[in-house]
PDB file of N, CA and C in Angstrom:
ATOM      1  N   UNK A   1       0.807  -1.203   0.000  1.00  0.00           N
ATOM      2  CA  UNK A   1       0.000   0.000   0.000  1.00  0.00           C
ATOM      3  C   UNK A   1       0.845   1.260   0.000  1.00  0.00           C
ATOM      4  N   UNK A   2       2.061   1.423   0.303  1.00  0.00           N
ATOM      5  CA  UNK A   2       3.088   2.204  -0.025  1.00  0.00           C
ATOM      6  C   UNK A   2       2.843   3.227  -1.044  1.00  0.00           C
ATOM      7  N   UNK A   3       1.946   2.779  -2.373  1.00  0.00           N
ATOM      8  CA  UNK A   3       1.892   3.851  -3.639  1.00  0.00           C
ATOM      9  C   UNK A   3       0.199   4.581  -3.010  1.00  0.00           C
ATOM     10  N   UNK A   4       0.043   4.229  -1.715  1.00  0.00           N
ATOM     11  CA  UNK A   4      -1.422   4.832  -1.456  1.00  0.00           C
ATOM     12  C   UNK A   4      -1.171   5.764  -0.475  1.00  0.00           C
ATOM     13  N   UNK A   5      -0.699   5.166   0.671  1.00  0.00           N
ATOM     14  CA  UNK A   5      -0.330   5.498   2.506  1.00  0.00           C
ATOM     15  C   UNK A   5       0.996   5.475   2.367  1.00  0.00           C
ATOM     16  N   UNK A   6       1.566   6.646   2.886  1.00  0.00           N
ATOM     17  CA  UNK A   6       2.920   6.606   3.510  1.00  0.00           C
ATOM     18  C   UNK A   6       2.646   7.482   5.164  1.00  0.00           C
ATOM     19  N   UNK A   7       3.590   6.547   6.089  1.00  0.00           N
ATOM     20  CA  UNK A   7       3.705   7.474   7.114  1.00  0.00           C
ATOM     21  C   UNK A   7       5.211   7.804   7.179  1.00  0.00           C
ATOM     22  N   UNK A   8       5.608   9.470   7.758  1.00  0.00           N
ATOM     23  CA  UNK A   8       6.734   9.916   7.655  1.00  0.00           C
ATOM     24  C   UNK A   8       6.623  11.210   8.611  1.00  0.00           C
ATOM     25  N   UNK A   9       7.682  10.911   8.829  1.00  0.00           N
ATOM     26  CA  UNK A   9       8.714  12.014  10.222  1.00  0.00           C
ATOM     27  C   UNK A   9       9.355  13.078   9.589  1.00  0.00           C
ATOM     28  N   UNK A  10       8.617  14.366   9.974  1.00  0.00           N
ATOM     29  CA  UNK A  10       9.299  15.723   9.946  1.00  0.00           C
ATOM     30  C   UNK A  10      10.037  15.963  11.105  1.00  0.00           C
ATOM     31  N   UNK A  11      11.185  17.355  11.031  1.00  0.00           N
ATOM     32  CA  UNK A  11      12.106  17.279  12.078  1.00  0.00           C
ATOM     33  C   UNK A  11      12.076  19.093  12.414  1.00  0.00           C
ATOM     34  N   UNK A  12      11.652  19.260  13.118  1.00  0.00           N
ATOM     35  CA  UNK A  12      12.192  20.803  13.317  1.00  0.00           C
ATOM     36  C   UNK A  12      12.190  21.192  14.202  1.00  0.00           C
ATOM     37  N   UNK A  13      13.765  22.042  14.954  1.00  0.00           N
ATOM     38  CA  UNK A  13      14.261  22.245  16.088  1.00  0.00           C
ATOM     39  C   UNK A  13      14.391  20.920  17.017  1.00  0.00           C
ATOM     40  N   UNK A  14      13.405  20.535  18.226  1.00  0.00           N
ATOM     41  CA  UNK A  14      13.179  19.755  19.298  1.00  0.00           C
ATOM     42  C   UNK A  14      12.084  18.961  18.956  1.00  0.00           C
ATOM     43  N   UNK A  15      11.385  19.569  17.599  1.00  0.00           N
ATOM     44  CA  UNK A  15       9.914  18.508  17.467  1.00  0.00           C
ATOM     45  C   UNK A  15      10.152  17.470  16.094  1.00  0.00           C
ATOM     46  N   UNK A  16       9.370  16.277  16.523  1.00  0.00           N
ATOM     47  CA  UNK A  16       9.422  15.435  15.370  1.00  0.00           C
ATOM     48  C   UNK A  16       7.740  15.089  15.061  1.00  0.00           C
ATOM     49  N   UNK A  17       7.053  15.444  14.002  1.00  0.00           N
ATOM     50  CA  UNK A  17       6.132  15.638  13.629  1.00  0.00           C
ATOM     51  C   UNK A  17       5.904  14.296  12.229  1.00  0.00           C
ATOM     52  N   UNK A  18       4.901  13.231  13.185  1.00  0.00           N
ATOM     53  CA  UNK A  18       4.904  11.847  12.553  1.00  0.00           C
ATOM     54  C   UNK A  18       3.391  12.655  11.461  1.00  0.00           C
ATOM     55  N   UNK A  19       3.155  12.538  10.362  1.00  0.00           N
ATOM     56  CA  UNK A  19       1.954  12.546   9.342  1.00  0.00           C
ATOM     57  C   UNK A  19       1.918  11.203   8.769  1.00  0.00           C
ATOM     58  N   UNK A  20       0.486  11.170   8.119  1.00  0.00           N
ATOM     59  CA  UNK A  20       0.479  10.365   7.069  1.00  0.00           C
ATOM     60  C   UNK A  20      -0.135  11.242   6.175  1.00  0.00           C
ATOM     61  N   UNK A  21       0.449  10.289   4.923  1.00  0.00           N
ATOM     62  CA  UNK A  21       0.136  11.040   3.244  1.00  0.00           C
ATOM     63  C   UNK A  21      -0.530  10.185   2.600  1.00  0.00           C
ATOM     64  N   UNK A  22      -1.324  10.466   1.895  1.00  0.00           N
ATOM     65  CA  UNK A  22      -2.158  10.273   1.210  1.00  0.00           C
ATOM     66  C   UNK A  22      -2.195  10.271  -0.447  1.00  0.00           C
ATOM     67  N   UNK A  23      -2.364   8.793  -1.115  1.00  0.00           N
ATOM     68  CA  UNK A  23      -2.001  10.054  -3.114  1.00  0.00           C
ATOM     69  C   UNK A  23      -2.729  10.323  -3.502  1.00  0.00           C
ATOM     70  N   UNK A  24      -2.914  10.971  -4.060  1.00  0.00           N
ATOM     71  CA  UNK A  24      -3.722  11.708  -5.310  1.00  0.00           C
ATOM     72  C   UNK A  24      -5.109  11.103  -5.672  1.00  0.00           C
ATOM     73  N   UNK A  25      -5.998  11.687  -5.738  1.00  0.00           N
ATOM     74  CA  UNK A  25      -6.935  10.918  -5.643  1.00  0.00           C
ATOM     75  C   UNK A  25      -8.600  12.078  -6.633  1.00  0.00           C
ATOM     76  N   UNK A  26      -9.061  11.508  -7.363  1.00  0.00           N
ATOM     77  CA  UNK A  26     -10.195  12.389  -7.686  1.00  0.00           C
ATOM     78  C   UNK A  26     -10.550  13.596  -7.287  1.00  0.00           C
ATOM     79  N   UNK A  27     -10.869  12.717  -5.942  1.00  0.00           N
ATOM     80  CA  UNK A  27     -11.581  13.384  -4.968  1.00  0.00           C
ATOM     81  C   UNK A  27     -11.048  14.453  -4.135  1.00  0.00           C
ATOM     82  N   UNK A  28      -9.829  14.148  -3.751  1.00  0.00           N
ATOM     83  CA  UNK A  28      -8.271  15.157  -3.514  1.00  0.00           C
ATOM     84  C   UNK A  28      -7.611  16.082  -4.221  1.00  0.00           C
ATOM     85  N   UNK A  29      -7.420  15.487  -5.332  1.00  0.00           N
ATOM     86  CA  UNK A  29      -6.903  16.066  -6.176  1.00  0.00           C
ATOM     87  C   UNK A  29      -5.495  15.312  -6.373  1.00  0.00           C
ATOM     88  N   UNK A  30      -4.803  15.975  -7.166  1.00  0.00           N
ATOM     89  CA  UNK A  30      -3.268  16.008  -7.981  1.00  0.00           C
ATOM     90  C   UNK A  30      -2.605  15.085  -7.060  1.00  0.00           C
ATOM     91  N   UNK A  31      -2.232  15.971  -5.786  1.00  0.00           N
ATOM     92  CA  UNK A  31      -1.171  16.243  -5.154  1.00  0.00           C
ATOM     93  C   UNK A  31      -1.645  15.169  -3.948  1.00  0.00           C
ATOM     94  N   UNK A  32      -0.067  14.430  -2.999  1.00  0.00           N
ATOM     95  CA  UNK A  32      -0.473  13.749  -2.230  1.00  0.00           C
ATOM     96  C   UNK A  32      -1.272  14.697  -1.085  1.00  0.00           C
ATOM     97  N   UNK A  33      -1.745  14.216  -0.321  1.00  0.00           N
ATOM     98  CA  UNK A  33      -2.163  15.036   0.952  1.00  0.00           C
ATOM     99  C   UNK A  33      -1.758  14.739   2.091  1.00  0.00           C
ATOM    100  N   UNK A  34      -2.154  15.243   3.070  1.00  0.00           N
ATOM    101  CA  UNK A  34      -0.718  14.768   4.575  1.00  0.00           C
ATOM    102  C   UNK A  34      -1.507  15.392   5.673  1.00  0.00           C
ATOM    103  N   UNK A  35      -2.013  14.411   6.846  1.00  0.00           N
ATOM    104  CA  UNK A  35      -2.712  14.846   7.745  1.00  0.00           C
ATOM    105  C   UNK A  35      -1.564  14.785   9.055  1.00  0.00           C
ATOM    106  N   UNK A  36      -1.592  15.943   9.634  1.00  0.00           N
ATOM    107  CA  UNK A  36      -0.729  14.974  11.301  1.00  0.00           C
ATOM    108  C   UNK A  36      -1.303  14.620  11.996  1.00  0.00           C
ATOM    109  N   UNK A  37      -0.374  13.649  12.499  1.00  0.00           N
ATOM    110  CA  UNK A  37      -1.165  12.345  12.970  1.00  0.00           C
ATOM    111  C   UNK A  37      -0.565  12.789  15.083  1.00  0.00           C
ATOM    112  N   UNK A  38       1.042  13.148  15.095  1.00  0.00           N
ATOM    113  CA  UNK A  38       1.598  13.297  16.083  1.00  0.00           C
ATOM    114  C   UNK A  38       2.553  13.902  16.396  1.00  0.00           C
ATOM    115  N   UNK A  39       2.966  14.336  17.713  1.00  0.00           N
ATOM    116  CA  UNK A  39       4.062  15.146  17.858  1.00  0.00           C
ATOM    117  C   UNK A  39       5.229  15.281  18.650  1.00  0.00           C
ATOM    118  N   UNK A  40       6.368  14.827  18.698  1.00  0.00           N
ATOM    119  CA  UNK A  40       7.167  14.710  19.460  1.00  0.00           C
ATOM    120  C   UNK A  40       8.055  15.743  20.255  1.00  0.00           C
ATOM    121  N   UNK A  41       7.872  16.126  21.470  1.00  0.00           N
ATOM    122  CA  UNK A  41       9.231  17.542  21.886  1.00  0.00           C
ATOM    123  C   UNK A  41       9.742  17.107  22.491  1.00  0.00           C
ATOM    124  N   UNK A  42      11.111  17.669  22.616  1.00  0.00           N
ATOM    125  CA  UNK A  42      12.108  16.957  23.463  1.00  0.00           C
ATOM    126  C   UNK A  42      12.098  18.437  24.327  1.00  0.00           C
ATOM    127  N   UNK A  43      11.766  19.000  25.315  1.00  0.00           N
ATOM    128  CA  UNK A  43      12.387  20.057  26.363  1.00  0.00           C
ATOM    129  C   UNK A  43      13.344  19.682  27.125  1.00  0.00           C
ATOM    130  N   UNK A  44      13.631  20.934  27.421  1.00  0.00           N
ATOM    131  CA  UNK A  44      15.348  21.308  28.011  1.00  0.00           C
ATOM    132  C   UNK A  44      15.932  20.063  28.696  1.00  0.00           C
ATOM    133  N   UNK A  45      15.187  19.493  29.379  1.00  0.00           N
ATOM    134  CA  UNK A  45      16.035  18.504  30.513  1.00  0.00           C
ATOM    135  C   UNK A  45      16.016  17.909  29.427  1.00  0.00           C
ATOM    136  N   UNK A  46      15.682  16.976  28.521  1.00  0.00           N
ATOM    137  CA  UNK A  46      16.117  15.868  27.653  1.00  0.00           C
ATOM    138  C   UNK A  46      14.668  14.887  27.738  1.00  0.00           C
ATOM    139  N   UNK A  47      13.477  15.473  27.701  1.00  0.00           N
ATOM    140  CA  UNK A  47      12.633  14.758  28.639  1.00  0.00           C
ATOM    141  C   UNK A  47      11.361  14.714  27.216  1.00  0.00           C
ATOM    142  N   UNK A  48      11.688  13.664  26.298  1.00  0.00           N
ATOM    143  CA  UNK A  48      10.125  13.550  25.530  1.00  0.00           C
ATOM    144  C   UNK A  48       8.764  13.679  25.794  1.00  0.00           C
ATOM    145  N   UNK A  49       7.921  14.191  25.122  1.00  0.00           N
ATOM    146  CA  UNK A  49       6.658  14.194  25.120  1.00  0.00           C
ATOM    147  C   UNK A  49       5.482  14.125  24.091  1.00  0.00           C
ATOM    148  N   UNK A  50       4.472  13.551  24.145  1.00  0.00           N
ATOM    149  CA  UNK A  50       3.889  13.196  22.708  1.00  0.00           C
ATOM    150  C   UNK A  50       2.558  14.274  22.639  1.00  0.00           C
ATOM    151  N   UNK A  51       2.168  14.879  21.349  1.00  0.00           N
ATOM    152  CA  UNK A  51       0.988  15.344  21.316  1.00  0.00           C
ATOM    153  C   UNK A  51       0.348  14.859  20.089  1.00  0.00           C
ATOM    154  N   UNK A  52      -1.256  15.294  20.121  1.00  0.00           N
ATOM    155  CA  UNK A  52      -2.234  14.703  19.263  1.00  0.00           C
ATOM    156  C   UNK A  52      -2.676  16.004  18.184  1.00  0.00           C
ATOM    157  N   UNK A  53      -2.986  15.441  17.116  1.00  0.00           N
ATOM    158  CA  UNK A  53      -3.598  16.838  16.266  1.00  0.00           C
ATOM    159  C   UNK A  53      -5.155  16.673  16.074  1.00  0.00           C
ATOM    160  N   UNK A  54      -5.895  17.894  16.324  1.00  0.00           N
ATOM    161  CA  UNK A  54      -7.192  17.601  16.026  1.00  0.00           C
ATOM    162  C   UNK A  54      -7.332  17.802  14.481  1.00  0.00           C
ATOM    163  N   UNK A  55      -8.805  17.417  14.647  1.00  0.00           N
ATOM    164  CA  UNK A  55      -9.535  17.421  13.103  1.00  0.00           C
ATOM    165  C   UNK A  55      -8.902  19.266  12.528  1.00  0.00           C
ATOM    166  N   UNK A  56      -8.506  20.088  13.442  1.00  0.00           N
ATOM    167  CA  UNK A  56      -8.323  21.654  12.304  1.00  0.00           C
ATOM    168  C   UNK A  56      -6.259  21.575  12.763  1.00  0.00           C
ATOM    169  N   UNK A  57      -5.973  20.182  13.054  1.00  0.00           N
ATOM    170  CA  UNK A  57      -4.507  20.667  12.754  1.00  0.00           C
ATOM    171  C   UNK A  57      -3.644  21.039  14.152  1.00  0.00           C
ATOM    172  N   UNK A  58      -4.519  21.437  15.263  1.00  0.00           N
ATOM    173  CA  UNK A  58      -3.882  22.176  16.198  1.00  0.00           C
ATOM    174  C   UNK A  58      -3.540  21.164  16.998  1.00  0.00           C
ATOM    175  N   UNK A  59      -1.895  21.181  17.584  1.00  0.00           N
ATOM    176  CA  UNK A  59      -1.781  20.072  18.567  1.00  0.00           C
ATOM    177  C   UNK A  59      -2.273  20.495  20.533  1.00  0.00           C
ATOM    178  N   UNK A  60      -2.684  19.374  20.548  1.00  0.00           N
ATOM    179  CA  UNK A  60      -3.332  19.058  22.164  1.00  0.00           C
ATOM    180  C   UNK A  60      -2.355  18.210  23.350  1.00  0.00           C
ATOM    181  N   UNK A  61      -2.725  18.449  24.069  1.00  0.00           N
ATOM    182  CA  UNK A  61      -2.462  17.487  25.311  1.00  0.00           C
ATOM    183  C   UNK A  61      -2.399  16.073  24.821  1.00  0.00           C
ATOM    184  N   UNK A  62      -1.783  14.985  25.028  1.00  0.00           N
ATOM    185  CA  UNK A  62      -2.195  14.043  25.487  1.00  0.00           C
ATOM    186  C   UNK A  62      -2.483  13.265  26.239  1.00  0.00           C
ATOM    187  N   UNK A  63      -3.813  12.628  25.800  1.00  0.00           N
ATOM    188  CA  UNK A  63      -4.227  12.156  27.486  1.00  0.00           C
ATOM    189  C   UNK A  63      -3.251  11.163  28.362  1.00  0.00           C
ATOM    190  N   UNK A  64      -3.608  11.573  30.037  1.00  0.00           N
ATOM    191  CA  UNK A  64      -2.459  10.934  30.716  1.00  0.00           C
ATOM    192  C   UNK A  64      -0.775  11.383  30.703  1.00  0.00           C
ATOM    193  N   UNK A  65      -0.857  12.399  29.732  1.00  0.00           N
ATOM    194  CA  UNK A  65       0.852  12.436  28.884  1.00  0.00           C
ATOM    195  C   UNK A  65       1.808  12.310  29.810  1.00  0.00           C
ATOM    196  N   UNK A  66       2.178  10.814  28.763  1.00  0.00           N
ATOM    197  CA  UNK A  66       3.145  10.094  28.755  1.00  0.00           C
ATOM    198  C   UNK A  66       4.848  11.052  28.426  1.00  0.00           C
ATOM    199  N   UNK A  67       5.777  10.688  29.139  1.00  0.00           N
ATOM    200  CA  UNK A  67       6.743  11.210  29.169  1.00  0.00           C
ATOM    201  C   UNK A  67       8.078  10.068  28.911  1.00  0.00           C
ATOM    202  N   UNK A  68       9.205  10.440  28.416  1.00  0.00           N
ATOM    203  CA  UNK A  68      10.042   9.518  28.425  1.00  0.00           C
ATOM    204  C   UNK A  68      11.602  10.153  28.021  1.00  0.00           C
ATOM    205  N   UNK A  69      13.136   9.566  28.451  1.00  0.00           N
ATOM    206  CA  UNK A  69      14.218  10.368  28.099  1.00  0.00           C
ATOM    207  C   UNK A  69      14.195   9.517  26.739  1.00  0.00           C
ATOM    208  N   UNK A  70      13.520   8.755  25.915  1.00  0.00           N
ATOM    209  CA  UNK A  70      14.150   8.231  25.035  1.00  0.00           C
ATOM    210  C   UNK A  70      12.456   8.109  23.991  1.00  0.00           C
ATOM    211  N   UNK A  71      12.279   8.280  22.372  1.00  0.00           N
ATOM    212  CA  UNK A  71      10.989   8.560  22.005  1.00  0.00           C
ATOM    213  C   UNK A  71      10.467   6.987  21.669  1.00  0.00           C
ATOM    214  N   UNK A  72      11.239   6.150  21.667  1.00  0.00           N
ATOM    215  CA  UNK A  72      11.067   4.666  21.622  1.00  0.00           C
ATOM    216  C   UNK A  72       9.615   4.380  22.504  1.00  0.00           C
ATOM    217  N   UNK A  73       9.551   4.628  23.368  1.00  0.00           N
ATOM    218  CA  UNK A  73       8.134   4.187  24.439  1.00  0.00           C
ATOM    219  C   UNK A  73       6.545   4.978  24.018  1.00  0.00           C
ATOM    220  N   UNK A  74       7.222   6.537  23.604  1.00  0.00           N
ATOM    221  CA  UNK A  74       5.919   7.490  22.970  1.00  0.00           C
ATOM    222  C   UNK A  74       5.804   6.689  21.625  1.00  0.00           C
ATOM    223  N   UNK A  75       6.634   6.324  20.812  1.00  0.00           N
ATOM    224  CA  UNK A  75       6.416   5.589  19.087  1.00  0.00           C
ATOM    225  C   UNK A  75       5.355   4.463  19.874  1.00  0.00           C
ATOM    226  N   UNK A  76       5.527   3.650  20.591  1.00  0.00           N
ATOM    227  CA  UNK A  76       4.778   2.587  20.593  1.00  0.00           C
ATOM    228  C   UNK A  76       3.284   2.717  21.531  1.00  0.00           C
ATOM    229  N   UNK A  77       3.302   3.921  22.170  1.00  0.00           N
ATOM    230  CA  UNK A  77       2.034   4.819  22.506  1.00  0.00           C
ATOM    231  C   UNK A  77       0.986   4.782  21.380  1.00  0.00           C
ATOM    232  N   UNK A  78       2.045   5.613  20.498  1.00  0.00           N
ATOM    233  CA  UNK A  78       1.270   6.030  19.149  1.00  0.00           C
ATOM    234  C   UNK A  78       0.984   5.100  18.352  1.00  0.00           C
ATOM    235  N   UNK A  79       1.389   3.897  18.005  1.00  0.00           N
ATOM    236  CA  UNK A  79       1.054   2.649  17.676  1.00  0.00           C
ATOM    237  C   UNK A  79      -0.030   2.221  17.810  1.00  0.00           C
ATOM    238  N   UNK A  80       0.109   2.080  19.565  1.00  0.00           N
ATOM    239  CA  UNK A  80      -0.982   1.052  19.945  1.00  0.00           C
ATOM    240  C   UNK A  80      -2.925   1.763  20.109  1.00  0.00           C
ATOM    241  N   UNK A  81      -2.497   3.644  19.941  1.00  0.00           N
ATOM    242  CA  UNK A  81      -3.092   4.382  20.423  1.00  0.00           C
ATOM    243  C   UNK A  81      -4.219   3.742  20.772  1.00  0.00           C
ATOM    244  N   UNK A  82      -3.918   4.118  22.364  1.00  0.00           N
ATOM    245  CA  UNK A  82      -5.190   3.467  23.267  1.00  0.00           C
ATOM    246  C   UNK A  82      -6.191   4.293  23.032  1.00  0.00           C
ATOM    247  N   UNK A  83      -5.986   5.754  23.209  1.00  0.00           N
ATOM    248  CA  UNK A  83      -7.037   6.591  23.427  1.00  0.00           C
ATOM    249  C   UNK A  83      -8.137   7.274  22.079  1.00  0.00           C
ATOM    250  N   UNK A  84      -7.637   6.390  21.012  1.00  0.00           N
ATOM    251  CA  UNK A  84      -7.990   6.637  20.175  1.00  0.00           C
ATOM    252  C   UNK A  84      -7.955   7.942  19.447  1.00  0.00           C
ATOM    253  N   UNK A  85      -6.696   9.030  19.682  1.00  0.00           N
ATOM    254  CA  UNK A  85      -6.548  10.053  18.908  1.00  0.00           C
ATOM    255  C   UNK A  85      -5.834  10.071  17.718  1.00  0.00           C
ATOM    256  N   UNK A  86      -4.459   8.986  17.305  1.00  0.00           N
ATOM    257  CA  UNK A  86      -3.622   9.294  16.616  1.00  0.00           C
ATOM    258  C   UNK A  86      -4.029   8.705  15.114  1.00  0.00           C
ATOM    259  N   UNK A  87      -4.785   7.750  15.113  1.00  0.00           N
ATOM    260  CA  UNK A  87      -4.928   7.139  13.975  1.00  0.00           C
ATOM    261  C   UNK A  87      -6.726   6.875  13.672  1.00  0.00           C
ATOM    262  N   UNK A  88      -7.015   7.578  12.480  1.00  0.00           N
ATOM    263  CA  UNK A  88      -8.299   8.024  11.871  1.00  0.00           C
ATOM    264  C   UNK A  88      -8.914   7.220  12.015  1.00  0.00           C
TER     265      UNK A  88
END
């Protein structure tokens, strides 16, 4: 499904910003499209944290938020998403 769905990691400053893309489609148009899905910050102490994007884009809290020195434990958060925000 690769030529349909891709998921992929943006990087800027302290944040890593997981989307998925979407191709081209009638109904879409041309161009792939790319929703975010999640958000990674690393603040000062070295200390990860994950956020959620709503339906207009803006990132939120996440529930319970989960914290970690390493983003390995938030990736598999976002995986398993319990709370049902990260994945449509």
């Amino acid at each position: 499904m690769s030529d349909q769905i891709r998921v992929e990691c943006k990087r800027r400053g302290r944040s890593l910003t997981i989307v998925e893309r979407h191709a081209p489609t009638p109904l879409l148009g041309p161009e792939w499209t790319e929703q975010k899905v999640a958000q990674l910050r690393l603040d000062e102490d070295g200390v990860w944290s994950v956020l959620w994007a709503d339906r207009n884009g803006r990132w939120r809290s996440y529930p319970d938020a989960p914290q970690a020195t390493q983003p390995v434990s938030l990736l598999e958060e976002i995986d398993s998403n319990p709370h049902g925000v990260f994945w449509g």
